[in-house]
C-alpha atoms as a PDB file:
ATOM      1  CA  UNK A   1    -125.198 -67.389  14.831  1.00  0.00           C
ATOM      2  CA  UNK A   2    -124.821 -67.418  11.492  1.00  0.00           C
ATOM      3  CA  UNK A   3    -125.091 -63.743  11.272  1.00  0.00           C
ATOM      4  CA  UNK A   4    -122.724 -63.123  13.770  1.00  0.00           C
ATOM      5  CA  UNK A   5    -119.570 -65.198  12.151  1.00  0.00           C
ATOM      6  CA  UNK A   6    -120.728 -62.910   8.855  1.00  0.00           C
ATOM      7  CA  UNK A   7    -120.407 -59.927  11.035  1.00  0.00           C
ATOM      8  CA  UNK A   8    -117.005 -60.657  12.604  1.00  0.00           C
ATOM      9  CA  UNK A   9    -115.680 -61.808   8.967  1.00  0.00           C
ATOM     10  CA  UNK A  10    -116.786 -58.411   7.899  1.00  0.00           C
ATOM     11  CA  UNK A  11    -115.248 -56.323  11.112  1.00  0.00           C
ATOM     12  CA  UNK A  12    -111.804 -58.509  10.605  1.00  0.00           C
ATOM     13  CA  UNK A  13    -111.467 -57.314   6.982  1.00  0.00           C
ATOM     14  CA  UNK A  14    -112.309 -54.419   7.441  1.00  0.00           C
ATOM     15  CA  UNK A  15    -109.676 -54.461  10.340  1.00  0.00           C
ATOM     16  CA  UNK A  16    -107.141 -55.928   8.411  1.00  0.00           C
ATOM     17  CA  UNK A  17    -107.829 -53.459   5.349  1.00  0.00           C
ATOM     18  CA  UNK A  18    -107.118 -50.739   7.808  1.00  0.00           C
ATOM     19  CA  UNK A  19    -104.320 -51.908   9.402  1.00  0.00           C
ATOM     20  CA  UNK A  20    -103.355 -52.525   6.003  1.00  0.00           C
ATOM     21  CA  UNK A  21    -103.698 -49.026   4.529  1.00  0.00           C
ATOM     22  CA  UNK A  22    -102.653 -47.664   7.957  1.00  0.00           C
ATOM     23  CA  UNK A  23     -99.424 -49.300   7.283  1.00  0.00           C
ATOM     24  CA  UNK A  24     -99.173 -48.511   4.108  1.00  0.00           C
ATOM     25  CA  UNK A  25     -99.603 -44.769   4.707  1.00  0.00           C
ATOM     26  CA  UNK A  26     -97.043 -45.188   7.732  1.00  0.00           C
ATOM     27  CA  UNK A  27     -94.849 -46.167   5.283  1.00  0.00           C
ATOM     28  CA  UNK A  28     -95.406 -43.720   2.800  1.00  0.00           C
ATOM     29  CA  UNK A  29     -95.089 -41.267   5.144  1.00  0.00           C
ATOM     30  CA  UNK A  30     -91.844 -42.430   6.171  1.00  0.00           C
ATOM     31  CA  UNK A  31     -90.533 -42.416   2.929  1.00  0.00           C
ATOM     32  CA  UNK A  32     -91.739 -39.087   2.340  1.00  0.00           C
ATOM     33  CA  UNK A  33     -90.141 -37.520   5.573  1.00  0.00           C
ATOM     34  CA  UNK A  34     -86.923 -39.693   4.565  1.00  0.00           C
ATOM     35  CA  UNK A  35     -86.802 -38.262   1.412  1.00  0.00           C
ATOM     36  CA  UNK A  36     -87.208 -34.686   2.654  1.00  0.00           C
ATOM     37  CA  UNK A  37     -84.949 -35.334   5.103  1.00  0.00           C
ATOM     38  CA  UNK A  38     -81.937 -35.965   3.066  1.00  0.00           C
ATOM     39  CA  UNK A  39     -83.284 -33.875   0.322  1.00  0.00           C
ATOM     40  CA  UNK A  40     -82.717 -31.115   2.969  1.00  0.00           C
ATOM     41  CA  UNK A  41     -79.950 -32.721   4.426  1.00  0.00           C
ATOM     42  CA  UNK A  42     -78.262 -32.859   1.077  1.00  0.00           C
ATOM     43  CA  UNK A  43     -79.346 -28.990   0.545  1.00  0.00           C
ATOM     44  CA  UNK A  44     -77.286 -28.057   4.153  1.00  0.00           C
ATOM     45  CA  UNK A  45     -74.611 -30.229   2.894  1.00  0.00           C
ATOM     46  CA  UNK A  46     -74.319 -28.105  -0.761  1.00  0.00           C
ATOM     47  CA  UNK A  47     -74.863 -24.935   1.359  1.00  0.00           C
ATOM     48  CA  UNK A  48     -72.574 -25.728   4.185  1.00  0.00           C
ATOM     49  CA  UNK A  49     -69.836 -26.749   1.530  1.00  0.00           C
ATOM     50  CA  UNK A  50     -70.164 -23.870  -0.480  1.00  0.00           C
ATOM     51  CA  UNK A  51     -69.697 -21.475   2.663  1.00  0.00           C
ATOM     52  CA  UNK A  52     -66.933 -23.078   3.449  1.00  0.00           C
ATOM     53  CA  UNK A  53     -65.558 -23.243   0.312  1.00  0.00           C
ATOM     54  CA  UNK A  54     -66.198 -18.941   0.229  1.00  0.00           C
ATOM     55  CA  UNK A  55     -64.670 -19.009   3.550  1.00  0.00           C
ATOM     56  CA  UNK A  56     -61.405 -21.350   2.381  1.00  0.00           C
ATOM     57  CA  UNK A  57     -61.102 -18.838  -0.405  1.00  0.00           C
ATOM     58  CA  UNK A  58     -61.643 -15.370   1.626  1.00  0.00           C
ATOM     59  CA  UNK A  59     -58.584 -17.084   4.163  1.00  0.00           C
ATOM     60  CA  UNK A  60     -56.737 -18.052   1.433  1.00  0.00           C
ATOM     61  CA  UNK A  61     -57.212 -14.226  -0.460  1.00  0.00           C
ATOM     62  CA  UNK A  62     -56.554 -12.720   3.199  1.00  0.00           C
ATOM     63  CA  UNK A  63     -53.294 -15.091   3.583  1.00  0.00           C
ATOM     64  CA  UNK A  64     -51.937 -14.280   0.022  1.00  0.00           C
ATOM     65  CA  UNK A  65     -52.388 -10.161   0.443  1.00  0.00           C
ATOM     66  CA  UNK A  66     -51.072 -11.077   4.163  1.00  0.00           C
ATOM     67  CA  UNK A  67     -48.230 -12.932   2.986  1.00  0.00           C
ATOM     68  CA  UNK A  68     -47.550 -10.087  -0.081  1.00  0.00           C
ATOM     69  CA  UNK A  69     -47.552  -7.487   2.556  1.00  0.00           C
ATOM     70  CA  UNK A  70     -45.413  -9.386   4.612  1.00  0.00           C
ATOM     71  CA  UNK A  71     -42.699  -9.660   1.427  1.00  0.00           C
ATOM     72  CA  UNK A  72     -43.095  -5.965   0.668  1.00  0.00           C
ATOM     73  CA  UNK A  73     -42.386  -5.083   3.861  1.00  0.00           C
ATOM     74  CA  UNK A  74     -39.553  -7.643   4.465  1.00  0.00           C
ATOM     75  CA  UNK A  75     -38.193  -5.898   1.159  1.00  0.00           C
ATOM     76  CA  UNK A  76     -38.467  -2.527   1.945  1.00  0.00           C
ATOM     77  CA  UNK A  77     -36.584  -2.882   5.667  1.00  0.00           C
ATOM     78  CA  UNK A  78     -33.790  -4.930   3.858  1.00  0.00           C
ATOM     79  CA  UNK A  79     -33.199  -2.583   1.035  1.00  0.00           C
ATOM     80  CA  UNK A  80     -33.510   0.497   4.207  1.00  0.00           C
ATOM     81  CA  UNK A  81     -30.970  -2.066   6.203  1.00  0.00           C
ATOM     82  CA  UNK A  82     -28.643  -2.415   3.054  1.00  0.00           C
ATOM     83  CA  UNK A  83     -28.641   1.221   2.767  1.00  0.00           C
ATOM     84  CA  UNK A  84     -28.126   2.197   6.357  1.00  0.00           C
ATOM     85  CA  UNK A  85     -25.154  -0.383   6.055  1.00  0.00           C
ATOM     86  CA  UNK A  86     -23.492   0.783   3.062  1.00  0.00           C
ATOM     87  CA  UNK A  87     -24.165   4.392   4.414  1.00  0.00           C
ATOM     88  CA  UNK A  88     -22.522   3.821   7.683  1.00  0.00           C
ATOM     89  CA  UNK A  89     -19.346   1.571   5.442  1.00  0.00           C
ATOM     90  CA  UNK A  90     -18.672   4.089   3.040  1.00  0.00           C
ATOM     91  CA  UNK A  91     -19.100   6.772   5.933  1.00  0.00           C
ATOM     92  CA  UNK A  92     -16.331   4.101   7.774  1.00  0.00           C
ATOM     93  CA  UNK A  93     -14.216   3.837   4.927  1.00  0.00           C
ATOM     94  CA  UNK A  94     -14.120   7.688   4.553  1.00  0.00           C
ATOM     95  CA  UNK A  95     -12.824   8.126   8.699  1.00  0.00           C
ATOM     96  CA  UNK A  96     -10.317   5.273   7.766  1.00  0.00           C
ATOM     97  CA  UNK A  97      -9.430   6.812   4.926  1.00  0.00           C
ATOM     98  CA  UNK A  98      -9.072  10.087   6.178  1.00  0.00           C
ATOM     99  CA  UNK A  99      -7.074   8.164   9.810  1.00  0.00           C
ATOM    100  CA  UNK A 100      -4.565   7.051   7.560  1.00  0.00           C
ATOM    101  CA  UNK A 101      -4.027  10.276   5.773  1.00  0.00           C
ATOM    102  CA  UNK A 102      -3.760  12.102   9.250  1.00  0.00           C
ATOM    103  CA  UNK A 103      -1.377   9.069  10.250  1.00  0.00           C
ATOM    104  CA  UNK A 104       1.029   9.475   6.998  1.00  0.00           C
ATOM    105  CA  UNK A 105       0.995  13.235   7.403  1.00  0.00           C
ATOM    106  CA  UNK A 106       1.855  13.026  11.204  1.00  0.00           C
ATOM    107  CA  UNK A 107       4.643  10.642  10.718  1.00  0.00           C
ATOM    108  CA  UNK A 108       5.973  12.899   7.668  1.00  0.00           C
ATOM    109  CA  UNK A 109       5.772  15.640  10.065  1.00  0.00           C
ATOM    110  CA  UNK A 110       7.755  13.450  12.960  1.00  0.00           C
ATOM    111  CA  UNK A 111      10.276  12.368  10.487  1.00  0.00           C
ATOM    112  CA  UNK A 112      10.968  15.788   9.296  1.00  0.00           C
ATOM    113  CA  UNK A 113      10.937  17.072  12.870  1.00  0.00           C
ATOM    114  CA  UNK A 114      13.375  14.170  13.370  1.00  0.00           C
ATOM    115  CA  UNK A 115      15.440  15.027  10.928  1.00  0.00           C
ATOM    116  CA  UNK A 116      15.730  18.532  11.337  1.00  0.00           C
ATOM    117  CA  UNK A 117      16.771  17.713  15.308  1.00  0.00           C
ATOM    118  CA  UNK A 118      19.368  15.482  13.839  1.00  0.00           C
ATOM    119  CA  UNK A 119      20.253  17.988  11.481  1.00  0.00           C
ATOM    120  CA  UNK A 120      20.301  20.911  14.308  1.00  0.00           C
ATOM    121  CA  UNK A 121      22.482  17.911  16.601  1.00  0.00           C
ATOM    122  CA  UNK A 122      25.400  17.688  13.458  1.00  0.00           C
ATOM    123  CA  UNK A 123      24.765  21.802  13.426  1.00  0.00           C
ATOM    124  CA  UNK A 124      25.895  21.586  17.156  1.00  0.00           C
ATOM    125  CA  UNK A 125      29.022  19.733  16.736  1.00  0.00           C
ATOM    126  CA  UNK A 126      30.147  21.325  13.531  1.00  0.00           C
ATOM    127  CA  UNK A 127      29.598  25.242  14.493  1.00  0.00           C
ATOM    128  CA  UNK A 128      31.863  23.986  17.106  1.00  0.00           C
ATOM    129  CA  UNK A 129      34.574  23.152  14.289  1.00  0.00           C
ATOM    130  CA  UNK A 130      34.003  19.418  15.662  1.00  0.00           C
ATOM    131  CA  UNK A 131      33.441  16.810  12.430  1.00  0.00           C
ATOM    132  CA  UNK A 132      33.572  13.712  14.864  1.00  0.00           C
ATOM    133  CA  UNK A 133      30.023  13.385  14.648  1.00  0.00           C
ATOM    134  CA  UNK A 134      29.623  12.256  11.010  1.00  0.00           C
ATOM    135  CA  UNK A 135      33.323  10.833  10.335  1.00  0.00           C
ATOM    136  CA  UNK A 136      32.740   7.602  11.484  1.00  0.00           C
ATOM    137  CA  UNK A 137      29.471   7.464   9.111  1.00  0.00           C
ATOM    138  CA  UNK A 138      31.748   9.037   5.874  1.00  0.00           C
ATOM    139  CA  UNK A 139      34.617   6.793   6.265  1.00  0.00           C
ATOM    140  CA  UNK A 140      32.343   3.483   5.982  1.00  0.00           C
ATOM    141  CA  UNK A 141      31.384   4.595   2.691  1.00  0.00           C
ATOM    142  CA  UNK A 142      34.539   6.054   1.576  1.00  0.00           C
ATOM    143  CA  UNK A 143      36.559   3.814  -0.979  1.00  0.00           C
ATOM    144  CA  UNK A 144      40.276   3.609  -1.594  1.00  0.00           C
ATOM    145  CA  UNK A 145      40.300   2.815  -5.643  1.00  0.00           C
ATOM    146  CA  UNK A 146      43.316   0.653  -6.038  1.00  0.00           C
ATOM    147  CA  UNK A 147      44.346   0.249 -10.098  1.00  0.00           C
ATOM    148  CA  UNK A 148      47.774  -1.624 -10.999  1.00  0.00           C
ATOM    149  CA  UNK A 149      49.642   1.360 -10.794  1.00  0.00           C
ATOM    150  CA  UNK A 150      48.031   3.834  -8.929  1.00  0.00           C
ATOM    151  CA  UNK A 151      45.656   5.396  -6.293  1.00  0.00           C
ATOM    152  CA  UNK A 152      42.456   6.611  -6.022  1.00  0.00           C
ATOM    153  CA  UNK A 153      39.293   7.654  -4.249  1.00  0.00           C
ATOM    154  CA  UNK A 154      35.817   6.980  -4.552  1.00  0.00           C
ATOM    155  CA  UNK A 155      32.540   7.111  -2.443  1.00  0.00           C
ATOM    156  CA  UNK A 156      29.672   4.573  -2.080  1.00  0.00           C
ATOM    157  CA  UNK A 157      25.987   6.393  -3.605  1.00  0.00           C
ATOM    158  CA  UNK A 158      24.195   3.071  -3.686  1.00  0.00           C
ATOM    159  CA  UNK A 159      23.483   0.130  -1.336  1.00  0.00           C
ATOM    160  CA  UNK A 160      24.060  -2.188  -4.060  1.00  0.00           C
ATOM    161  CA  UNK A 161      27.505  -1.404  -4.146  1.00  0.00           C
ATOM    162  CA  UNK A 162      27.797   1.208  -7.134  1.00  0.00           C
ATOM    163  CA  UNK A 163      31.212   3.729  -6.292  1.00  0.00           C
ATOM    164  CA  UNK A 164      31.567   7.555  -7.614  1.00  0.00           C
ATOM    165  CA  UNK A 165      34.776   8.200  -8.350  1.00  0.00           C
ATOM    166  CA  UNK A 166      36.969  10.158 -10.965  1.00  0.00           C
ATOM    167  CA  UNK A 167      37.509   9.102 -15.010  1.00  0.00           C
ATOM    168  CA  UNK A 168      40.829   9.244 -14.439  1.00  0.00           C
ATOM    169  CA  UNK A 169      41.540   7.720 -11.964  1.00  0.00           C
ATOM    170  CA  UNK A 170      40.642   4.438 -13.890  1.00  0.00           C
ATOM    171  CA  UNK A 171      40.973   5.199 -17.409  1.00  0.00           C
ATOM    172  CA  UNK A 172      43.370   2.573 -19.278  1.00  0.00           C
ATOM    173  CA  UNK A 173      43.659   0.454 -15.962  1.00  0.00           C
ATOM    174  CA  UNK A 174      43.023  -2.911 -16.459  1.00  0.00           C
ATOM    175  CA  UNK A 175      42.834  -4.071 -13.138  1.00  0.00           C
ATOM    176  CA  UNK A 176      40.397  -2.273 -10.285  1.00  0.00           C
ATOM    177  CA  UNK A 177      39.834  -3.143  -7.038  1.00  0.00           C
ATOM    178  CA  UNK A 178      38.319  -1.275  -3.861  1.00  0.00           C
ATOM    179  CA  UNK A 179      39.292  -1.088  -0.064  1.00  0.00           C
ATOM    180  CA  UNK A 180      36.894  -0.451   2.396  1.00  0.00           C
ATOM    181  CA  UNK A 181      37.981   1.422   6.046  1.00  0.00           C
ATOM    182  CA  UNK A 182      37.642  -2.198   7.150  1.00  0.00           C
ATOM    183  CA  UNK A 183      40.736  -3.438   4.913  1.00  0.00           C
ATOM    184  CA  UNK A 184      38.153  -5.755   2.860  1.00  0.00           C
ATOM    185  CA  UNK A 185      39.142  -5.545  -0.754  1.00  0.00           C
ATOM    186  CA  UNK A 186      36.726  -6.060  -3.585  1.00  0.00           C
ATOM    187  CA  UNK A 187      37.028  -6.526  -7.274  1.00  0.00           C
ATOM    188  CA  UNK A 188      35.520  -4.063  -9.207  1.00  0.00           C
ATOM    189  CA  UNK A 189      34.305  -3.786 -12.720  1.00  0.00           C
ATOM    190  CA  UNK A 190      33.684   0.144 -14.885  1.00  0.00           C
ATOM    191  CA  UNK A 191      30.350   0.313 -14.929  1.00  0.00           C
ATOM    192  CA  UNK A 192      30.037   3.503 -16.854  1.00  0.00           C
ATOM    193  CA  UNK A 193      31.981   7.011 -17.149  1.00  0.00           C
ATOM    194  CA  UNK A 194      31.266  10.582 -18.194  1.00  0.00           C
ATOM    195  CA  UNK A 195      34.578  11.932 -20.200  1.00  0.00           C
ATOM    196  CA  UNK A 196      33.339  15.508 -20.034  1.00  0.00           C
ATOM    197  CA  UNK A 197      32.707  15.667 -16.435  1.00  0.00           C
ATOM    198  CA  UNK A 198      35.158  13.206 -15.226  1.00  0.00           C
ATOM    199  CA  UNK A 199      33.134  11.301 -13.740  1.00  0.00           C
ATOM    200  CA  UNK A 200      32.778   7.203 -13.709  1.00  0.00           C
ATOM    201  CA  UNK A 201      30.639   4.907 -11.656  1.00  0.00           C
ATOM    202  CA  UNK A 202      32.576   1.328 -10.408  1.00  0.00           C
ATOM    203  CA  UNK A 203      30.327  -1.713  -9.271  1.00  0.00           C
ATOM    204  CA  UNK A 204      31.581  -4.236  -6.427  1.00  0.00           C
ATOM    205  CA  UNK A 205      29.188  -7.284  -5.417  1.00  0.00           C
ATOM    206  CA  UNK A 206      27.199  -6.776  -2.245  1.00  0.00           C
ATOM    207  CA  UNK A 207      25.450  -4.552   0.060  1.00  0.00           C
ATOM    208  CA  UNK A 208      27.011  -1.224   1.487  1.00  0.00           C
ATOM    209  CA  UNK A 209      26.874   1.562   3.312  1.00  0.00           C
ATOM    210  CA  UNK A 210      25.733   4.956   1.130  1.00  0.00           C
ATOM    211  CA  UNK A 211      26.804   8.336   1.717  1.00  0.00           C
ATOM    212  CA  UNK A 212      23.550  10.847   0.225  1.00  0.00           C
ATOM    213  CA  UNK A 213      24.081  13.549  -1.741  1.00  0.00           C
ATOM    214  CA  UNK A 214      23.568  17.195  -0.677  1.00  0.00           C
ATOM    215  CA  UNK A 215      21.993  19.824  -3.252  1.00  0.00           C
ATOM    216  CA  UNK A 216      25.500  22.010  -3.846  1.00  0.00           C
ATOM    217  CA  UNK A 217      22.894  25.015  -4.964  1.00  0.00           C
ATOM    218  CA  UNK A 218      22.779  25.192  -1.632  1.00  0.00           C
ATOM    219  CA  UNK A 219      26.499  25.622  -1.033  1.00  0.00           C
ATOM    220  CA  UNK A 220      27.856  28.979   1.027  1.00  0.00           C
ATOM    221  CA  UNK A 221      31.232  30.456   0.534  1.00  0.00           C
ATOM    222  CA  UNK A 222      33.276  30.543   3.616  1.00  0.00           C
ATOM    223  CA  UNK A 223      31.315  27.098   4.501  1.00  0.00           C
ATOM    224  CA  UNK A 224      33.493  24.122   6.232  1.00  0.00           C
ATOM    225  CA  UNK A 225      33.594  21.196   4.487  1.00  0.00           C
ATOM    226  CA  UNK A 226      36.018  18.205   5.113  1.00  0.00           C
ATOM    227  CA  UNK A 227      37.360  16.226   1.960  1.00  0.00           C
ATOM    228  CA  UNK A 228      38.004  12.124   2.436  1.00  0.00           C
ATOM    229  CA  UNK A 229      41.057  10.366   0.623  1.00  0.00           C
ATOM    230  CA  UNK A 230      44.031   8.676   0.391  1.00  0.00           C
ATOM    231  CA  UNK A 231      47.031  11.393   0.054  1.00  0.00           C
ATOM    232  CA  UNK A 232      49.957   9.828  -1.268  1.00  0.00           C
ATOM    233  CA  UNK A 233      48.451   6.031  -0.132  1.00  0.00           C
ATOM    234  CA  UNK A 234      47.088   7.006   2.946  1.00  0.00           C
ATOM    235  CA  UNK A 235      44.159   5.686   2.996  1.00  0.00           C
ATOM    236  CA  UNK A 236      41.207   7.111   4.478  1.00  0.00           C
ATOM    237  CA  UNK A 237      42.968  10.704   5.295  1.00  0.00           C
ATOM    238  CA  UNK A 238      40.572  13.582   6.077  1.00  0.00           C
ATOM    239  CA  UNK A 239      41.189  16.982   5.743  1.00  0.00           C
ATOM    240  CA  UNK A 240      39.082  20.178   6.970  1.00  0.00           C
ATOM    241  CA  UNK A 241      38.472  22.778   4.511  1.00  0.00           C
ATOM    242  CA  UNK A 242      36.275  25.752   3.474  1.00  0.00           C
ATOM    243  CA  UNK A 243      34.620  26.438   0.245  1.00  0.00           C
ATOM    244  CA  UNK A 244      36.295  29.597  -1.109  1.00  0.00           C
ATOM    245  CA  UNK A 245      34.404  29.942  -4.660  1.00  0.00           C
ATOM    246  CA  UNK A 246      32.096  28.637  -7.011  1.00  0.00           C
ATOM    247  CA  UNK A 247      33.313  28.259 -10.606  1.00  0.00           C
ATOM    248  CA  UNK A 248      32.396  27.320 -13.971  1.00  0.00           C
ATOM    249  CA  UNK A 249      34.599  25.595 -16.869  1.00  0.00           C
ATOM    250  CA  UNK A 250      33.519  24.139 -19.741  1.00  0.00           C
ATOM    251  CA  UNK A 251      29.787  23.900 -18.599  1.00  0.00           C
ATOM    252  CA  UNK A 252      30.941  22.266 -15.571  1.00  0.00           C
ATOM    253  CA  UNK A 253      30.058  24.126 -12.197  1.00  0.00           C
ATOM    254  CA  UNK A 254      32.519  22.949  -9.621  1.00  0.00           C
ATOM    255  CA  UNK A 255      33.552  23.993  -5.640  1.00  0.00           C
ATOM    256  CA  UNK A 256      36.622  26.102  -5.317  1.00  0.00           C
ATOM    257  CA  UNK A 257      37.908  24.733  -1.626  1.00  0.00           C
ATOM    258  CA  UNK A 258      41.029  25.515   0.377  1.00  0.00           C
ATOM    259  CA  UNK A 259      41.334  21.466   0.782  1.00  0.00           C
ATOM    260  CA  UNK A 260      44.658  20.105  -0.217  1.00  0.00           C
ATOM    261  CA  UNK A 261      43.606  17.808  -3.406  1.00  0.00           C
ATOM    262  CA  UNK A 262      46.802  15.752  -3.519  1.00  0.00           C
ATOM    263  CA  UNK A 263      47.510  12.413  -5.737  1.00  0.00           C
ATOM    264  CA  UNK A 264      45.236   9.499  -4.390  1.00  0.00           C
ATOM    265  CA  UNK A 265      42.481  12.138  -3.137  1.00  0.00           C
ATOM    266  CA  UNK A 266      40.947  12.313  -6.770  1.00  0.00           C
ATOM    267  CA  UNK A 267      37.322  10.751  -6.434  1.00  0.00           C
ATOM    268  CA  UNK A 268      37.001  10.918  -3.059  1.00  0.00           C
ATOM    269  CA  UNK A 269      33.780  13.112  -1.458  1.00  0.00           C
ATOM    270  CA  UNK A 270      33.620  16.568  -0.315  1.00  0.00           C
ATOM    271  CA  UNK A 271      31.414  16.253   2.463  1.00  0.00           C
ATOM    272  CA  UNK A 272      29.334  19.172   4.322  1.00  0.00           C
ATOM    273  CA  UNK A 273      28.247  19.694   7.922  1.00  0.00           C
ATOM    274  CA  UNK A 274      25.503  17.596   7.965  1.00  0.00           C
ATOM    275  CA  UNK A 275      27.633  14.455   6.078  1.00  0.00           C
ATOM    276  CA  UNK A 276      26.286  14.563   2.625  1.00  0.00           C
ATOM    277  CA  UNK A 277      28.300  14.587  -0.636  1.00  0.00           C
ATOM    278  CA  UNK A 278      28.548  17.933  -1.708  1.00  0.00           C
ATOM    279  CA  UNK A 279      31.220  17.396  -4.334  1.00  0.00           C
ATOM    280  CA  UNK A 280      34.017  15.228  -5.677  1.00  0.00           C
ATOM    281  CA  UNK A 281      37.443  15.975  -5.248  1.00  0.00           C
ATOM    282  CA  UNK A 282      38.893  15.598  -9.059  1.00  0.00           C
ATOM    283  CA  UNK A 283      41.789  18.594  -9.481  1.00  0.00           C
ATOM    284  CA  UNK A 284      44.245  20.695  -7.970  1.00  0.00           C
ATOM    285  CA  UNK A 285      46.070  23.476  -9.933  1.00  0.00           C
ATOM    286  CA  UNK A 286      49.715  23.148 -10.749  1.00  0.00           C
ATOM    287  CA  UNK A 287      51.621  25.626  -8.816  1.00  0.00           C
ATOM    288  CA  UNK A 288      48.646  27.147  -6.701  1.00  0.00           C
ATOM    289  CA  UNK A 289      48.720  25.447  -2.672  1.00  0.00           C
ATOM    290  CA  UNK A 290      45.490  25.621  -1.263  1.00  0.00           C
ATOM    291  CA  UNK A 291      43.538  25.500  -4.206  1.00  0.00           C
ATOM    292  CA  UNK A 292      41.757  22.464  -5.021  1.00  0.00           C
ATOM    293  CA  UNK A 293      38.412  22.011  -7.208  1.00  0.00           C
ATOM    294  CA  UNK A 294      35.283  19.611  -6.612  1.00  0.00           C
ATOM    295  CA  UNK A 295      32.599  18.381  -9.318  1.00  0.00           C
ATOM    296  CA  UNK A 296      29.306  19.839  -7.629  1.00  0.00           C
ATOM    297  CA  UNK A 297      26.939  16.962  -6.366  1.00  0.00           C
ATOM    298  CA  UNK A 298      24.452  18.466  -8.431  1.00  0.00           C
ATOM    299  CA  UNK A 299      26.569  17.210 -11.384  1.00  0.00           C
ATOM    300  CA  UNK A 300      27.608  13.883 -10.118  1.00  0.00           C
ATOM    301  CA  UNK A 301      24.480  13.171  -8.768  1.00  0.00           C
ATOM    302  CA  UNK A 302      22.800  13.607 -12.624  1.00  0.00           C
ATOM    303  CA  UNK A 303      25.053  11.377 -13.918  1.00  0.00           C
ATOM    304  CA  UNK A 304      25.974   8.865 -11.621  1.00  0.00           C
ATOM    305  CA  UNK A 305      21.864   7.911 -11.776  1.00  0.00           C
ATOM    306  CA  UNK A 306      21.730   7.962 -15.254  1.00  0.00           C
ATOM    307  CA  UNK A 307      24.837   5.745 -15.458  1.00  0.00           C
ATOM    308  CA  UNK A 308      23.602   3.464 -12.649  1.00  0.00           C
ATOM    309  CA  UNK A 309      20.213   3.058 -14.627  1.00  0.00           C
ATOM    310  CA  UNK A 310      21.617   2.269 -17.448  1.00  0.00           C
ATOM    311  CA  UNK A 311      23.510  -0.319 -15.659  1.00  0.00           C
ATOM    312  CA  UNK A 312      20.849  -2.094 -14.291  1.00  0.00           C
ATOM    313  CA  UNK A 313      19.036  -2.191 -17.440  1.00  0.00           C
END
């Protein structure tokens, strides 16, 4: 009996010792696969993060030379753009430009046209020894120059009321005035004069009717040619003509015309067929009918615009 508690004392520690050693082994063991679990856990971790890490870094290369190309392209179709668009404006520019040159040179080319139908129309009507056509458009710049004691002619040759007429008709005077074909009457001041040519320029306030001048190198012998006045205070007389020579006198050239130049027709303009100035009336010789001379426009027209600009300086 004795024997047998021994035995089962013995058997129980040795039990226990096992179970104890079994145990401790188990957990050992488990310690051991826990640790080379994470060891190898920690070892995917390290390896998984630095794959993704040379991943990150390959997308992020491939998104930077992506995104470059994508700027070096962007910049090469704008700069192509900007010079397809400055091409095609400068090409633009060059039509307009060369439009509007077409568009001046036509209407030069109607206006002359215009004007040498107008011209032709006047042609008409004077061939046909008929001046009605341009009288009405003379008179209104035609001037009767009125002085304190006398009686004169004159001719509007600017807008701005500037008058051609003759020195002396208004040298000494001390009072000038001008009548239009309307009756208006207008004070009028000496703007300037030319002794040698007798020639002066008078200045009333306002805006006016102009009569151009024609280029007298131009003028024909045996041409008709109608002279505006006021003969002996009749105002606004006109009288038909021809041109019958072309002299010189003391460096002046002047139109020899079968016009009657009578007192008060002095100043007043020697028109041609197509109603520009082609002289002004200033002399008639003493004893001679029928012979009356005109300063050329040429002339007149020289210095009438260098007294007007000097005027308006």
């Amino acid at each position: 009996m004795e024997s047998y508690k021994i035995l089962f004392l013995i058997t129980l520690s040795l039990l226990i010792i096992s179970t104890t050693g079994v145990g401790y082994y188990s957990t050992y063991t488990i310690k051991e696969v826990r640790s080379d679990f994470n060891t190898q856990l920690e070892q995917n971790k390290q390896q998984y993060d630095t794959k993704l890490t040379t991943l990150q870094n390959q997308v992020d290369g491939k998104i930077n030379t992506l995104s470059k190309d994508v700027d070096t392209k962007t910049k090469d179709v704008k700069t192509e753009l900007t010079t397809k668009i400055d091409t095609t404006q400068q090409v633009l520019k060059n039509d307009i430009t060369g439009l509007n040159t077409q568009i001046t040179q036509a209407k030069q080319e109607s206006d002359e046209k215009i004007k040498g139908l107008q011209e032709d129309l006047l042609n008409i009507n004077i061939e046909s020894q008929d001046f009605t056509a341009i009288i009405s458009d003379v008179t209104k710049a035609a001037v009767s120059v009125k002085t304190e004691n006398s009686v004169g002619s004159g001719v509007i040759v600017d807008n701005r009321g500037y008058i051609v007429t003759n020195y002396h008709v208004v040298q000494g005077k001390n009072t000038l005035n001008a009548m239009l074909v309307d009756g208006s009457m207008h004070s009028a001041r000496l703007a300037g004069y030319d002794t040698n040519a007798d020639v002066a320029v008078l200045k009333i306030e306002g805006n006016y009717n102009k009569l151009d001048y024609a280029n007298s190198d131009n003028a024909i012998i045996g041409e008709k040619v109608i002279a505006m006045g006021s003969p002996g205070g009749l105002d606004f007389t006109v009288t038909e003509g021809i041109i019958s020579a072309i002299r010189v006198n003391n460096g002046i050239k002047y139109l020899q015309t079968d016009v009657p130049i009578n007192p008060g027709n002095s100043g007043g303009p020697l028109v041609d067929k197509t109603g520009k100035i082609l002289g002004i009336n200033t002399m008639k010789i003493s004893g001679f009918e029928g012979l009356g001379f005109a300063i050329t426009s040429n002339v007149v027209k020289a210095i009438s615009d260098e007294l007007i600009r000097r005027d308006t300086q």
